[in-house]
Structures are given as C-alpha cells and as structure tokens.
PDB file of N, CA and C in Angstrom:
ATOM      1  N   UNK A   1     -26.042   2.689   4.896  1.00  0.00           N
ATOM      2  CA  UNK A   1     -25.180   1.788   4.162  1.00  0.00           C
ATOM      3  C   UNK A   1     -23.791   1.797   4.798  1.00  0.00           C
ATOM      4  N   UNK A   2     -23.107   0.691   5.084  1.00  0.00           N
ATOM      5  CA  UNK A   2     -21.805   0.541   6.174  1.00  0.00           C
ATOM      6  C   UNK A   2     -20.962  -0.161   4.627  1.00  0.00           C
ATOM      7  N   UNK A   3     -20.279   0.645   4.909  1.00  0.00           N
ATOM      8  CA  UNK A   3     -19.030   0.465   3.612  1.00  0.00           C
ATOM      9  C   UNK A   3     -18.053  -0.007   4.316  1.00  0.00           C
ATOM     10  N   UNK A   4     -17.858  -0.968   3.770  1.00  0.00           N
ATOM     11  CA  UNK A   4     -16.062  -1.018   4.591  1.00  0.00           C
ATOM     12  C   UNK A   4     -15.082  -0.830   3.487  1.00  0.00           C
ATOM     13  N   UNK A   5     -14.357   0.234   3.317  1.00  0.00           N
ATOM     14  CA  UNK A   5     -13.269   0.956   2.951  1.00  0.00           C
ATOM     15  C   UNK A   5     -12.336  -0.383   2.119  1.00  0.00           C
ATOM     16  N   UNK A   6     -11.635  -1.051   3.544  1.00  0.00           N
ATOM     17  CA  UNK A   6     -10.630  -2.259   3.153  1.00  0.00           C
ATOM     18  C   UNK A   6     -10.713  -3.260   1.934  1.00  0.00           C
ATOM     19  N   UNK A   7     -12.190  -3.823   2.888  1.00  0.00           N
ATOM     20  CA  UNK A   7     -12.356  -4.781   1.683  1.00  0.00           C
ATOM     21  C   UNK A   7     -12.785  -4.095   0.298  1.00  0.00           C
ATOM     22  N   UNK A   8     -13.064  -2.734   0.238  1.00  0.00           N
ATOM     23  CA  UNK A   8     -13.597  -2.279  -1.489  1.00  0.00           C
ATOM     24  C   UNK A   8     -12.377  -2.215  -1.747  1.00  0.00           C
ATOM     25  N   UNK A   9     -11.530  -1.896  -1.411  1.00  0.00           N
ATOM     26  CA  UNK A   9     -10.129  -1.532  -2.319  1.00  0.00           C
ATOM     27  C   UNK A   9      -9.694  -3.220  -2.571  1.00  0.00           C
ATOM     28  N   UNK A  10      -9.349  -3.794  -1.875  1.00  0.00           N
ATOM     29  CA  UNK A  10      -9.296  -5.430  -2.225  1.00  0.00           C
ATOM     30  C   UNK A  10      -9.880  -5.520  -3.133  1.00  0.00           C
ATOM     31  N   UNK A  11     -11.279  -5.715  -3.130  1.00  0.00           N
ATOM     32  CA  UNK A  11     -12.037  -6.006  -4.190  1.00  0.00           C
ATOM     33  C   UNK A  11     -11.781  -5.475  -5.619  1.00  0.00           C
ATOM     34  N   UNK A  12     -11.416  -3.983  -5.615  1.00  0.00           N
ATOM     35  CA  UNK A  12     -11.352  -3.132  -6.577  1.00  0.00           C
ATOM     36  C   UNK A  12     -10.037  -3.207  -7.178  1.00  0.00           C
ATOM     37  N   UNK A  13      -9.065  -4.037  -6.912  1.00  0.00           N
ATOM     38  CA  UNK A  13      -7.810  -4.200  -6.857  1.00  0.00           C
ATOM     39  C   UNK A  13      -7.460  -5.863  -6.991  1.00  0.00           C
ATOM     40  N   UNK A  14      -8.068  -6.983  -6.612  1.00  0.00           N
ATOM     41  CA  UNK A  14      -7.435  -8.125  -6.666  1.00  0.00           C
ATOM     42  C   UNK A  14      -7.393  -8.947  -7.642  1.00  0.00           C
ATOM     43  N   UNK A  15      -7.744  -8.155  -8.743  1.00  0.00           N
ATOM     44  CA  UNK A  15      -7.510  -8.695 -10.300  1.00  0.00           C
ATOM     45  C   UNK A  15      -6.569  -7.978 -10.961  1.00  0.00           C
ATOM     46  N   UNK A  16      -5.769  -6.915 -10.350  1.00  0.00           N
ATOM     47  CA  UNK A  16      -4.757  -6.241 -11.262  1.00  0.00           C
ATOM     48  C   UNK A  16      -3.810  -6.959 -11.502  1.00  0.00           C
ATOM     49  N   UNK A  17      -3.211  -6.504 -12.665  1.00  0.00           N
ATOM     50  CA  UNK A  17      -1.778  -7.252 -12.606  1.00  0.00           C
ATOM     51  C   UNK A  17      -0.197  -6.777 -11.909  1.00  0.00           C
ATOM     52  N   UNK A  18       0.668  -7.065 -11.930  1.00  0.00           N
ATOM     53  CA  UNK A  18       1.340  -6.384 -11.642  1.00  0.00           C
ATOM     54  C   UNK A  18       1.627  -5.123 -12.193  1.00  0.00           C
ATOM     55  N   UNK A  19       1.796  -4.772 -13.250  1.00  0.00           N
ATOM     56  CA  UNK A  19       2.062  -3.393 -14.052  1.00  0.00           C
ATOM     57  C   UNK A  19       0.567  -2.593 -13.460  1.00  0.00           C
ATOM     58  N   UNK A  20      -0.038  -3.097 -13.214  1.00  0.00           N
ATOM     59  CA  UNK A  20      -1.293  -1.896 -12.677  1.00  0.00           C
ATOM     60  C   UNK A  20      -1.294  -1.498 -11.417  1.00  0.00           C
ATOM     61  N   UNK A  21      -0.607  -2.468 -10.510  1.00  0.00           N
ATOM     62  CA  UNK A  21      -0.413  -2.181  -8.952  1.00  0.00           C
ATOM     63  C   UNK A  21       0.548  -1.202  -9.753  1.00  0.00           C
ATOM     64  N   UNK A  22       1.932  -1.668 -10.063  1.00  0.00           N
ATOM     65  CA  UNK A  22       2.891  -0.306  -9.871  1.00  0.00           C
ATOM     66  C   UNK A  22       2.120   1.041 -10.456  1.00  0.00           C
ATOM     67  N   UNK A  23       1.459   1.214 -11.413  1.00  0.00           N
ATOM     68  CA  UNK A  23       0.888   1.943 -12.194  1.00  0.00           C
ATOM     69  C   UNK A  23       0.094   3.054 -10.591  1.00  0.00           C
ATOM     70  N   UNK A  24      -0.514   2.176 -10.744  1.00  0.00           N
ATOM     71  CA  UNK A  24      -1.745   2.695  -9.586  1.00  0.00           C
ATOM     72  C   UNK A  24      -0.328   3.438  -8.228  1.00  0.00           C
ATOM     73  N   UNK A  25       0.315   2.649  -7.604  1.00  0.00           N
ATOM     74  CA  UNK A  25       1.000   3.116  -6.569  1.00  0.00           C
ATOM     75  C   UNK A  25       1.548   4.435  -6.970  1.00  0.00           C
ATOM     76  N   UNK A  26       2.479   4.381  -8.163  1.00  0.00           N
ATOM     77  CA  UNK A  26       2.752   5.707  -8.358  1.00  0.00           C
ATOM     78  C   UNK A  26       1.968   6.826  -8.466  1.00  0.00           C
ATOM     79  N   UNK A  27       0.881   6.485  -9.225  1.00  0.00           N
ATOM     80  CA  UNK A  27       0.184   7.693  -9.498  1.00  0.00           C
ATOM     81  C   UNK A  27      -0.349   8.122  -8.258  1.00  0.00           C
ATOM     82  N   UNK A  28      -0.645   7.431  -7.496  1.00  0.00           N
ATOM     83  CA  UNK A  28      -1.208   7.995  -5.521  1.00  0.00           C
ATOM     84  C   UNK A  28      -0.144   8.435  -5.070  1.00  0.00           C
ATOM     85  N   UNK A  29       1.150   7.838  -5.194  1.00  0.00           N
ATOM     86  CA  UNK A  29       2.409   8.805  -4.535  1.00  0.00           C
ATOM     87  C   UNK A  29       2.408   9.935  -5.439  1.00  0.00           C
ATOM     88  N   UNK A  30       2.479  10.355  -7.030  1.00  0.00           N
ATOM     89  CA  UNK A  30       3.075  11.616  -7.968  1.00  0.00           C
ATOM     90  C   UNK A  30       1.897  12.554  -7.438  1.00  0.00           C
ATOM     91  N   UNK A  31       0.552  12.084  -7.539  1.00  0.00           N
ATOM     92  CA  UNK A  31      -0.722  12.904  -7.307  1.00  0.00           C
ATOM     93  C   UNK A  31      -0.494  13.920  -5.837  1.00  0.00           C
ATOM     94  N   UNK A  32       0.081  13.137  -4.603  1.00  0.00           N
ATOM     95  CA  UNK A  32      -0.069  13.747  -3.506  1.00  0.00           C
ATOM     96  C   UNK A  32      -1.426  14.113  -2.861  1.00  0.00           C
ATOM     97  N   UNK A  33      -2.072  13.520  -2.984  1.00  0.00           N
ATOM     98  CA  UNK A  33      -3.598  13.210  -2.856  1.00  0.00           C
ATOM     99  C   UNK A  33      -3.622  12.911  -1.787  1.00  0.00           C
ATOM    100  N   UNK A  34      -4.502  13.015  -0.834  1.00  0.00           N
ATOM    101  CA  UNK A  34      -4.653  12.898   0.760  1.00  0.00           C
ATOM    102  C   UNK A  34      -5.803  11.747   0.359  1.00  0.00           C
ATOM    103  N   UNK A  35      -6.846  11.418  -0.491  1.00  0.00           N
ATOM    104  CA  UNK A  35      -7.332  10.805  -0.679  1.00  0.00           C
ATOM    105  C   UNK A  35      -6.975   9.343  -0.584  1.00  0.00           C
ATOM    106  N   UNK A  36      -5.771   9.636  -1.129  1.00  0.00           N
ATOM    107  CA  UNK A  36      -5.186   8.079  -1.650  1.00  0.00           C
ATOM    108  C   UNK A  36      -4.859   7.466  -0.725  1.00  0.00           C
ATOM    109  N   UNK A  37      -4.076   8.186   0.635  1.00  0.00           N
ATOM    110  CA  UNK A  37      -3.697   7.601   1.562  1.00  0.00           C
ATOM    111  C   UNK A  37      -4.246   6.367   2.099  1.00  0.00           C
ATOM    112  N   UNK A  38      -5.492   6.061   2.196  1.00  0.00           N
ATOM    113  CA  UNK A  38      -6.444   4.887   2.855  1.00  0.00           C
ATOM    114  C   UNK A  38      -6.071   3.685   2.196  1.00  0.00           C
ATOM    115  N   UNK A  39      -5.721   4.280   0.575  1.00  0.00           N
ATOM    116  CA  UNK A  39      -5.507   3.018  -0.309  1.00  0.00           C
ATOM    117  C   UNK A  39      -4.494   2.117  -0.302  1.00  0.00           C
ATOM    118  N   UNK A  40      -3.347   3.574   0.001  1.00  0.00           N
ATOM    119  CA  UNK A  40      -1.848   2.700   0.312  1.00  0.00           C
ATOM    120  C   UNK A  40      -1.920   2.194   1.646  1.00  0.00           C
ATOM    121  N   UNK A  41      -2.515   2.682   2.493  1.00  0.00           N
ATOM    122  CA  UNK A  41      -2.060   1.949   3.985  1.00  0.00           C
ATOM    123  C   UNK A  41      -3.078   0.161   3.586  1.00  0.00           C
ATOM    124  N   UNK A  42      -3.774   0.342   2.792  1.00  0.00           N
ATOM    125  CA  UNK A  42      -4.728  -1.181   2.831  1.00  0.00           C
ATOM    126  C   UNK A  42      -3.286  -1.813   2.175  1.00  0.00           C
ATOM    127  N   UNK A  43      -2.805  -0.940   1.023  1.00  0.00           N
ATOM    128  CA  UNK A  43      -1.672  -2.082   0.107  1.00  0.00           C
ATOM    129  C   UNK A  43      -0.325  -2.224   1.322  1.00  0.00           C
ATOM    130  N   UNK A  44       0.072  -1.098   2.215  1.00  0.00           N
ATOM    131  CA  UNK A  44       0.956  -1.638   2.908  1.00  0.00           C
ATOM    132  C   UNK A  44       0.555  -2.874   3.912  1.00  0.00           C
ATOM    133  N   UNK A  45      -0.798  -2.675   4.343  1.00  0.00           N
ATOM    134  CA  UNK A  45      -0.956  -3.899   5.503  1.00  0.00           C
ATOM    135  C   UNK A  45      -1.115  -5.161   5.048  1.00  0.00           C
ATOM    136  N   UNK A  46      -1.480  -5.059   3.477  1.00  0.00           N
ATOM    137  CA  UNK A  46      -1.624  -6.379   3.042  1.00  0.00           C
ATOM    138  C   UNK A  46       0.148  -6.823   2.666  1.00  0.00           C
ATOM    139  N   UNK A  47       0.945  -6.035   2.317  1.00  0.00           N
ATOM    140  CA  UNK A  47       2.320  -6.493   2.168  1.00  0.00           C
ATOM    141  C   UNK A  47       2.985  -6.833   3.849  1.00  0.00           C
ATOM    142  N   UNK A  48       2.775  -6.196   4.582  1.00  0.00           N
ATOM    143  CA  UNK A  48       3.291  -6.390   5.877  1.00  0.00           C
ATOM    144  C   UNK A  48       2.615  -7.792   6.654  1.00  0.00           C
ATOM    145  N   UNK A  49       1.130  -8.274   6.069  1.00  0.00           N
ATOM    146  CA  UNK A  49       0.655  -9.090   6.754  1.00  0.00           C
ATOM    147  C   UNK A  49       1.138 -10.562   6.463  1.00  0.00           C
ATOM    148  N   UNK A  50       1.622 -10.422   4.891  1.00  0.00           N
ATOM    149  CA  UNK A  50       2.349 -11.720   3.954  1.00  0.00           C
ATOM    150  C   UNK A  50       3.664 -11.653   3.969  1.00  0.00           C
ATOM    151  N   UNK A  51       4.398 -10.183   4.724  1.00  0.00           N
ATOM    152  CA  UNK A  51       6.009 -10.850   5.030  1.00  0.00           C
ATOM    153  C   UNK A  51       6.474 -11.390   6.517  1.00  0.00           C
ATOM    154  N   UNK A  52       7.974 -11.951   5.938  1.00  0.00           N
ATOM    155  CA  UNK A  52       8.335 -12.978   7.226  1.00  0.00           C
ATOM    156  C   UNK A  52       8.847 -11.754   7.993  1.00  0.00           C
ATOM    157  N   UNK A  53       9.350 -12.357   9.375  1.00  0.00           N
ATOM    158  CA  UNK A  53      10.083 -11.410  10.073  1.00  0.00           C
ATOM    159  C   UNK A  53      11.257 -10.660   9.371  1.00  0.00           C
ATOM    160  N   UNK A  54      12.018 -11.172   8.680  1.00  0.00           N
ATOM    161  CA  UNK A  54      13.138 -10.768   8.153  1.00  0.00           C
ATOM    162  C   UNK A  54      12.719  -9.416   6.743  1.00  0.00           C
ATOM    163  N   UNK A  55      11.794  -9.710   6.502  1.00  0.00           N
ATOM    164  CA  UNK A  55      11.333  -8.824   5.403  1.00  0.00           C
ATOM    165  C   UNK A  55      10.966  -7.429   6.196  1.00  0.00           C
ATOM    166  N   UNK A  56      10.113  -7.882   7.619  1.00  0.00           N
ATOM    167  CA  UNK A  56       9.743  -6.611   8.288  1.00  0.00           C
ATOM    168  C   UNK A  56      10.597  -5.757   8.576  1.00  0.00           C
ATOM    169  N   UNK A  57      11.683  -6.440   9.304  1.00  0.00           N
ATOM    170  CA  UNK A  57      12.637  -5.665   9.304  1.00  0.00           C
ATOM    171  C   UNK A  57      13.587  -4.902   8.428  1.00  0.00           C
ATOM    172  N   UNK A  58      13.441  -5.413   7.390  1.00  0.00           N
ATOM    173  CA  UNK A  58      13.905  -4.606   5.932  1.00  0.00           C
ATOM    174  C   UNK A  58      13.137  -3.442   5.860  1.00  0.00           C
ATOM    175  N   UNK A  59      11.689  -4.014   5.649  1.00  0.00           N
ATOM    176  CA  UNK A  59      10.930  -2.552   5.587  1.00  0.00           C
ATOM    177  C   UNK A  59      11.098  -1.704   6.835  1.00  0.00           C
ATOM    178  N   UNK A  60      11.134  -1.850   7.828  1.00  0.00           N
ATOM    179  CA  UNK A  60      10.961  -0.842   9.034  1.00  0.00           C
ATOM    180  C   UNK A  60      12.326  -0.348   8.756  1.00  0.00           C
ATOM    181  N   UNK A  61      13.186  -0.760   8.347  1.00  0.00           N
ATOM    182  CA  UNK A  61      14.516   0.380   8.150  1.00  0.00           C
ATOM    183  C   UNK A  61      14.689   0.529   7.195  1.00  0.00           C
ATOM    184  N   UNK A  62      14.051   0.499   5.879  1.00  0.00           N
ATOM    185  CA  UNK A  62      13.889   1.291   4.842  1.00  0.00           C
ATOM    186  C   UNK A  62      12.777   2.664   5.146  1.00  0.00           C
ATOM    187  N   UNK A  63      12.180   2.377   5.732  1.00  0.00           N
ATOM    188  CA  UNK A  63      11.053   3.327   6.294  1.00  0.00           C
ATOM    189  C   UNK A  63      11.806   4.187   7.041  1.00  0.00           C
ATOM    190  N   UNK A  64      12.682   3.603   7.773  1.00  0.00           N
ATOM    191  CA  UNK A  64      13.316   4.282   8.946  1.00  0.00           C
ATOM    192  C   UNK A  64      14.436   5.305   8.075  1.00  0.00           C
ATOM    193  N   UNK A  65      15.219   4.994   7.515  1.00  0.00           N
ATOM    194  CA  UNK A  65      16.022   5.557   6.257  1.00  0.00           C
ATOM    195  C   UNK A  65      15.297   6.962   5.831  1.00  0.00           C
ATOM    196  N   UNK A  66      14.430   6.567   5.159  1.00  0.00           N
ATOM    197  CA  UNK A  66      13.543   7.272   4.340  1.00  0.00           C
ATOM    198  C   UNK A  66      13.099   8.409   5.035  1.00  0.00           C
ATOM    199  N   UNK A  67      12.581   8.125   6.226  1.00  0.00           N
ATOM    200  CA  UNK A  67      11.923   9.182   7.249  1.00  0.00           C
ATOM    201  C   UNK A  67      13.005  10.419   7.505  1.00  0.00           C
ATOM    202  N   UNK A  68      14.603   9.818   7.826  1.00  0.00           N
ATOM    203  CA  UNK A  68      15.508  10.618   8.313  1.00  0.00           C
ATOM    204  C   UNK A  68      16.226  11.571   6.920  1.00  0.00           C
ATOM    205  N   UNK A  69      15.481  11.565   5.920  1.00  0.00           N
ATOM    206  CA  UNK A  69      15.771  12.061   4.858  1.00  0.00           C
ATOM    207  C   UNK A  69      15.608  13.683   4.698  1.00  0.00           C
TER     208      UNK A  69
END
C-alpha cells in the first residue's frame, strides 16, 4: 500500500476551519512532537506555494529573525 503522506494531510485537513488550523498548529508546535513535523512542512509548502514574492520574503526573514534567536 503506497501512502502518500501530503495528500492525506490535505485531505485530513481541507475542511477545517480556521480556528482548527490555528488549534491544530499550536498543539504540533506546544507538543514538540517529531511526529508532527511532516504535517507542518505540508502546511508551510502549501502557504509558501499561494504567496506572492513579497510575502516570501517576509517569511524568509521572519524565519531568518527567529532562527538568530
């Protein structure tokens, strides 16, 4: 059986509402779960794939910020 990871979390996810994304994000960041990781990188690539250039660059130096913390 060939699972693909991506699309289950999509799937498992593209009826939430907003209060359940935030819900859900936090609790994978408070948990510290190595598990979760797969989940957030699907929710970051899907945010990175729907912003403009100008947004990327917001995030890459908020990221960048964050890192030097």
């Amino acid at each position: 059986m060939d699972i693909n990871i991506r699309n289950a979390i999509i799937e498992n996810f593209k009826n939430s509402s907003n209060e359940e994304l935030h819900q859900t994000i936090n609790e994978a960041i408070s948990s510290s779960q190595e598990k979760t990781l797969p989940g957030l990188g699907v929710f970051l690539e899907l945010v990175w794939s729907s912003s403009s250039s100008e947004e990327r660059i917001h995030l890459v130096s908020k990221l960048s910020t964050a890192l030097k913390k």
